[in-house]
Protein backbone atom coordinates (compact mmCIF):
# COMPACT_ATOMS: atom_id res chain seq x y z
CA UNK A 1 -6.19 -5.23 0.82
CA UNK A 2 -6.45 -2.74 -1.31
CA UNK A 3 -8.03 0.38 -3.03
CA UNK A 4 -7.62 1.15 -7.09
CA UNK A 5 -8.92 4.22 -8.12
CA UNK A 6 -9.02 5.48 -12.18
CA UNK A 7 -8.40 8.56 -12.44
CA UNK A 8 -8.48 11.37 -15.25
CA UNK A 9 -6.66 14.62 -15.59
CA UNK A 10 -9.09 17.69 -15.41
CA UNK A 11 -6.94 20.09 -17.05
CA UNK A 12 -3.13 20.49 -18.76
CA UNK A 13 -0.45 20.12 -15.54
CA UNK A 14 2.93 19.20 -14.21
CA UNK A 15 3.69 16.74 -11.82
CA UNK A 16 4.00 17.41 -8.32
CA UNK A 17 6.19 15.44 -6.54
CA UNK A 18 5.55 16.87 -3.32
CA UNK A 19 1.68 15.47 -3.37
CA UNK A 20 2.27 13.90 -0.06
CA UNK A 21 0.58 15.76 2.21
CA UNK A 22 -2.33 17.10 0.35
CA UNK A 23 -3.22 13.16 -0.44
CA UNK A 24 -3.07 12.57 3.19
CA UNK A 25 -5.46 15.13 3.72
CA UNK A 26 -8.01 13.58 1.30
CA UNK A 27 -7.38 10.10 3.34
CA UNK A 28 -8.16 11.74 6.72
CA UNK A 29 -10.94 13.36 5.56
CA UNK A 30 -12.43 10.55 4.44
CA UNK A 31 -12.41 9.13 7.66
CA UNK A 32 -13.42 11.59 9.53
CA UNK A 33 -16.09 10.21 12.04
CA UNK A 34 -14.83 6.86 11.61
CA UNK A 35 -13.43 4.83 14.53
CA UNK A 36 -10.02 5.55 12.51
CA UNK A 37 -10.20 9.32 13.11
CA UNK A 38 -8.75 8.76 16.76
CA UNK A 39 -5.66 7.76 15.94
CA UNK A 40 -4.95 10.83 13.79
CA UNK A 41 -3.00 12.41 16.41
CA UNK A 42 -1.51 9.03 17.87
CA UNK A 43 2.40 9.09 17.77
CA UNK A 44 2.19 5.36 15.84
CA UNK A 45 1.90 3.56 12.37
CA UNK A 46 -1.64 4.40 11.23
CA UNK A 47 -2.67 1.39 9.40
CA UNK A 48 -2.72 2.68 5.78
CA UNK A 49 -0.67 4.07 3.19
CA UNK A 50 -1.05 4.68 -0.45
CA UNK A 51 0.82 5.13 -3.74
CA UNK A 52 1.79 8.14 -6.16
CA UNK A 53 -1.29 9.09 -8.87
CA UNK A 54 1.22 6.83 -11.48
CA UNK A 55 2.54 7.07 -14.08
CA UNK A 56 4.46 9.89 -12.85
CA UNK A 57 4.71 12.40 -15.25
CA UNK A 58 3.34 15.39 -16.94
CA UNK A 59 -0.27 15.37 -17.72
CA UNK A 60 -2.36 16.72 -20.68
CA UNK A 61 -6.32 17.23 -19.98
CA UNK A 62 -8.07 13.86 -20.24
CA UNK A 63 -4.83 12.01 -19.26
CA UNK A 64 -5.58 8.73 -17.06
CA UNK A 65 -3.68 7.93 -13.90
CA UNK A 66 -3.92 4.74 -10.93
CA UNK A 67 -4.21 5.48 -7.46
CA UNK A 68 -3.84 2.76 -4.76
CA UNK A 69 -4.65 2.88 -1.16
CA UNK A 70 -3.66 -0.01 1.00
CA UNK A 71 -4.51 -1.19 4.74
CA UNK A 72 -5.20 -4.04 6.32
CA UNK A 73 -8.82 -2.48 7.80
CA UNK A 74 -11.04 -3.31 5.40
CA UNK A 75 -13.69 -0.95 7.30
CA UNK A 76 -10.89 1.92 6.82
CA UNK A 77 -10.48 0.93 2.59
CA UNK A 78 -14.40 0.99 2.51
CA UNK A 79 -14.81 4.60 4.00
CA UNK A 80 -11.98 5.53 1.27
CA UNK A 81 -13.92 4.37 -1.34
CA UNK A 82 -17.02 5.81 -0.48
CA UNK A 83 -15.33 9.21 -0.37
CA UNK A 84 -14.04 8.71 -3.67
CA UNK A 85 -17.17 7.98 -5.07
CA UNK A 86 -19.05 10.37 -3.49
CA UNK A 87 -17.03 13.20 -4.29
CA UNK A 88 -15.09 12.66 -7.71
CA UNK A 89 -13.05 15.83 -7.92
CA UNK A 90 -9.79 14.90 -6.41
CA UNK A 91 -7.69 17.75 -5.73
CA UNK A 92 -3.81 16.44 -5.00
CA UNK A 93 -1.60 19.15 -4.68
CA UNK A 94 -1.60 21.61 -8.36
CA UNK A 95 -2.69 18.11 -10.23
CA UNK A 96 -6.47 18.05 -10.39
CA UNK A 97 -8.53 14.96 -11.35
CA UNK A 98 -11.70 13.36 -12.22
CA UNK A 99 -12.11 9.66 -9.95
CA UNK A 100 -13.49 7.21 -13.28
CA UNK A 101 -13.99 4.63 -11.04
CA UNK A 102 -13.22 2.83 -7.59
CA UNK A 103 -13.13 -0.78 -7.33
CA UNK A 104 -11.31 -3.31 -4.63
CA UNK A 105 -8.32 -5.26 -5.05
CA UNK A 106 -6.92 -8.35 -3.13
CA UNK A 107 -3.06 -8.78 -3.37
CA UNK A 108 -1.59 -11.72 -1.68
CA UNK A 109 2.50 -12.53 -2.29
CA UNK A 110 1.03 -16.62 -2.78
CA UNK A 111 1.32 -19.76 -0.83
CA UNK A 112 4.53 -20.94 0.75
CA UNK A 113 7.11 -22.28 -1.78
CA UNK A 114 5.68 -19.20 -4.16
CA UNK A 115 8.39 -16.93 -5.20
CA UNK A 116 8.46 -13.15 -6.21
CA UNK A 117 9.28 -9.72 -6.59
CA UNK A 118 8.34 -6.76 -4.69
CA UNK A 119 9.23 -3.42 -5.59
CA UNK A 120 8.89 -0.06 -4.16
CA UNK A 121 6.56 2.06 -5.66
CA UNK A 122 7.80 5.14 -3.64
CA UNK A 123 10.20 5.95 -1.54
CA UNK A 124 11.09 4.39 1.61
CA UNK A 125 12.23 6.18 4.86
CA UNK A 126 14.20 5.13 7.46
CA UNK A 127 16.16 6.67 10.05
CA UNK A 128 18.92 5.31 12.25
CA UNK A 129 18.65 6.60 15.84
CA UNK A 130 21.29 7.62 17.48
CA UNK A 131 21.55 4.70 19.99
CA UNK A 132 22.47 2.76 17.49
CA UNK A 133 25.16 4.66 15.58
CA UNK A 134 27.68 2.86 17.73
CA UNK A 135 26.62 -0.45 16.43
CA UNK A 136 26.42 -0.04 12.92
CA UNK A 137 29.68 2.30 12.92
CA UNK A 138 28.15 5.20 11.84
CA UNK A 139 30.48 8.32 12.68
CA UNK A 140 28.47 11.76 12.88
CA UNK A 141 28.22 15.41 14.57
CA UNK A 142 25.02 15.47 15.56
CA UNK A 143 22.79 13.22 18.17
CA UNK A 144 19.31 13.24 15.84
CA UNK A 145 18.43 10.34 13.80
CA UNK A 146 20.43 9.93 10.51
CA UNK A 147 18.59 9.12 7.37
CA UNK A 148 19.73 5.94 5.91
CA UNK A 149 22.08 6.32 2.94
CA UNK A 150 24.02 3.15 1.33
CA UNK A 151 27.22 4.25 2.74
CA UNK A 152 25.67 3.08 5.77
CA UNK A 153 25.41 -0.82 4.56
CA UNK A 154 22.22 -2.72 3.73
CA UNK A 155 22.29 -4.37 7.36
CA UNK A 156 21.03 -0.81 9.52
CA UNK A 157 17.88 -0.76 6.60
CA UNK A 158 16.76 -4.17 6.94
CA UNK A 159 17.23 -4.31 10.95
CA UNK A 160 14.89 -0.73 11.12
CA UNK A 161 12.73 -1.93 8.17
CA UNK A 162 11.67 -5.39 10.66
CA UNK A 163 11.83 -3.09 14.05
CA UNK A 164 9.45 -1.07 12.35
CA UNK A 165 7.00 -4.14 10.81
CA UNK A 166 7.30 -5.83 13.81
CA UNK A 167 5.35 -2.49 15.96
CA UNK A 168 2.86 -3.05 13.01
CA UNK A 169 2.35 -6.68 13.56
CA UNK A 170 1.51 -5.73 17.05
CA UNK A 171 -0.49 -3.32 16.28
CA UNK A 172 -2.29 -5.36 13.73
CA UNK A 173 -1.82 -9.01 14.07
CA UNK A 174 -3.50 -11.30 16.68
CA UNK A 175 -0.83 -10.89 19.83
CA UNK A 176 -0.48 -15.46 19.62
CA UNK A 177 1.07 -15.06 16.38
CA UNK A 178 5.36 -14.27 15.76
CA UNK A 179 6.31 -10.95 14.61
CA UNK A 180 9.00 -10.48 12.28
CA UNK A 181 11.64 -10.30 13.96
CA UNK A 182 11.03 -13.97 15.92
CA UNK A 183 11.89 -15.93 13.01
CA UNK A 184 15.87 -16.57 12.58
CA UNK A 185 15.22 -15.74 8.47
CA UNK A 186 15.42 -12.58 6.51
CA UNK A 187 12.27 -11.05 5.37
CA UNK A 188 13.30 -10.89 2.17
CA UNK A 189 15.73 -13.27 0.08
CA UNK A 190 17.82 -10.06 -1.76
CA UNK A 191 17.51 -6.44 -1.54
CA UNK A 192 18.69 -4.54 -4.64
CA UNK A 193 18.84 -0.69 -4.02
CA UNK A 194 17.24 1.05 -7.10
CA UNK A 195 18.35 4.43 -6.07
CA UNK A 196 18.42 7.06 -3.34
CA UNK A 197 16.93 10.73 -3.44
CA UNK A 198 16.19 14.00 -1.83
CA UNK A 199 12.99 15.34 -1.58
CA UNK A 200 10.92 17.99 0.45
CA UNK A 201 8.53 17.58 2.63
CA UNK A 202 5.27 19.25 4.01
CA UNK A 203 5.37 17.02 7.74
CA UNK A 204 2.49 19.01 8.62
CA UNK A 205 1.13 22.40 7.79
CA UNK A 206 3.70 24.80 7.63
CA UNK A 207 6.55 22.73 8.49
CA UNK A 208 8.71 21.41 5.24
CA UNK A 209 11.85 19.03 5.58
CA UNK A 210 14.28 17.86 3.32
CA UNK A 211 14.48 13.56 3.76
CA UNK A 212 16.35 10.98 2.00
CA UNK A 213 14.90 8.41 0.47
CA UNK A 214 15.74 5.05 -1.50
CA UNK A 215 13.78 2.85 -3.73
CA UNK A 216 14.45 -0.90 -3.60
CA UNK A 217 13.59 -4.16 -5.51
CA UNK A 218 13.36 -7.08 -3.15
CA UNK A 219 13.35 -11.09 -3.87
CA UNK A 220 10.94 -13.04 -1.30
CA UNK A 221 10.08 -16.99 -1.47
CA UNK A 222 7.32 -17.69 1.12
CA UNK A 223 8.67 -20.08 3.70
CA UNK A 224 5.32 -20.72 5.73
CA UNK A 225 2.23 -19.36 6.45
CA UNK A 226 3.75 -16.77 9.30
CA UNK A 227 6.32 -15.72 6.68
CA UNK A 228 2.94 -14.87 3.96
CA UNK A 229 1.48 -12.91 7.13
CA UNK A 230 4.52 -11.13 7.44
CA UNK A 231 5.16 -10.26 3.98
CA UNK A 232 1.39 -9.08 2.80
CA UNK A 233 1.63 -7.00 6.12
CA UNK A 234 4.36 -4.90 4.39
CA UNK A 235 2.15 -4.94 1.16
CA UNK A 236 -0.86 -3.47 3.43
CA UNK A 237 1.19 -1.10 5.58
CA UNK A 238 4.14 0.26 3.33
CA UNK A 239 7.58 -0.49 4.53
CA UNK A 240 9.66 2.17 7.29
CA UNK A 241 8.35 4.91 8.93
CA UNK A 242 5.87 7.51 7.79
CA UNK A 243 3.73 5.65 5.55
CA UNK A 244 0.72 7.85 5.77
CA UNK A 245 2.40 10.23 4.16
CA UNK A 246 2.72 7.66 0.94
CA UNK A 247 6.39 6.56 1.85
CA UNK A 248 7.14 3.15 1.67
CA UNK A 249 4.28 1.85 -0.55
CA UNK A 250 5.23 -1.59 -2.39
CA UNK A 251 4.16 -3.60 -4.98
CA UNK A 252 4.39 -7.05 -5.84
CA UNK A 253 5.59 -7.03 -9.58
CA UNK A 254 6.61 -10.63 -10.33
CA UNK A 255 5.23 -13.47 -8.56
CA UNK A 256 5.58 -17.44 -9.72
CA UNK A 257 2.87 -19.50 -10.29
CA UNK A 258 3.89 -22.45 -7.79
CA UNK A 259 1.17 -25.08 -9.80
CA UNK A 260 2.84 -23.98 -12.99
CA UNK A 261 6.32 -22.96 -12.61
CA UNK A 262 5.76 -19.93 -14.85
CA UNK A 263 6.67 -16.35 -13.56
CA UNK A 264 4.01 -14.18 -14.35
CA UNK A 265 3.92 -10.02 -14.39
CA UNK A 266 1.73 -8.39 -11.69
CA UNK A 267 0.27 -4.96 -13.12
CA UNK A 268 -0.49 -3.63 -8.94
């Protein structure tokens, strides 16, 4: 489920790519009160994540941009909304806009035998902890978590990419159904890394980080209805860690139409 909210420049401005955590702010404050506002503080995946005001680029006055705001709490995408409409000046970082408008929108990757393509529409984190440098052969001077880089091989991002889906399907999902990682299949049928990047990053207030990131195209055909759970989970929650903070948010961007064969563009 999801959140699209039009947006229009208020004045002449660049784009800032360290957004992040003023966005986050907005989100939290719209649920402040809420039966989400207790988990603030709670050292776990949150429920919700959203993407960058796109397209990402410099903006005259009057300029129109997308915002999307997943979860799978409905409740949670309702009290988002409301904010937005309520109060229309939305302040992200140096970029300020105007909402237009704030409507809901139901993504769903299709019914099993339906194939696609998901893409990232920002960047994805994920860390390797240390316990498992060992295994994947990683050789390093320090005991902290390493980010994921491709040197590293695809096989340490998808195994913390479904350790890290699977905690959401608990958190989530009905406890009778299978998590991720209990089916013997990949999540995905091919990843294809787009690219990986530095950015900073205000964690919280007064504490900035440098992380690497990556952005990814992946190929999924829908075995069964536990593999569609699985896969619209990701599209709810983002994919890796820290999606709160806008990391991981994906987008399905090709999907076939199993009734007629015909592989259609999907704009969000």
């Amino acid at each position: 489920m999801r959140v699209i909210a039009h947006l229009r420049a208020r004045a002449d401005t660049a784009y800032d790519n360290t957004y992040h955590h003023k966005l986050r702010g907005r989100i939290w404050n719209a649920l402040d009160g809420t039966e989400y506002d207790e988990i603030h503080d709670k050292d776990r995946p949150k429920g919700f994540t959203y993407s960058n005001p796109f397209p990402p680029r410099d903006m005259r006055e009057g300029d129109e941009r997308t915002l999307l705001v997943a979860s799978p709490h409905e409740e949670l995408l309702a009290n988002v909304a409301a904010d937005l409409k309520d109060n229309r000046e939305l302040n992200i970082g140096e970029m300020p806009f105007h909402v237009d408008s704030v409507n809901g929108l139901a993504t769903d990757v299709g019914e099993p035998g339906t194939s696609g393509t998901i893409e990232t529409g920002t960047g994805v984190l994920v860390r390797i902890p240390p316990w498992r440098f060992e295994e994947y052969g990683i050789d390093t001077d320090h005991d902290e978590a390493e980010f994921w880089r491709p040197q590293h091989t695809v096989e340490p991002f998808r195994n913390q990419v479904e350790n890290n889906l699977d905690k959401k399907h608990d958190l989530f999902c009905p406890d009778y159904l299978p998590g991720p990682s209990e089916t013997s299949d990949d999540l995905f049928d091919g990843a294809d890394l787009i690219k990986t990047f530095s950015i900073p990053v205000t964690v919280t207030q007064g504490q900035r980080e440098t992380w690497v990131l990556s952005k990814w195209r992946f190929d999924y055909t829908v075995r069964d209805d536990h593999h569609r759970r699985h896969l619209n989970l990701a599209l709810d929650t983002g994919i890796g860690e820290r999606n709160s903070l806008g990391f991981g948010f994906v987008n399905i961007t090709e999907k076939e139409n199993q009734r007629s064969g015909q592989r259609e563009r999907v704009d969000a």
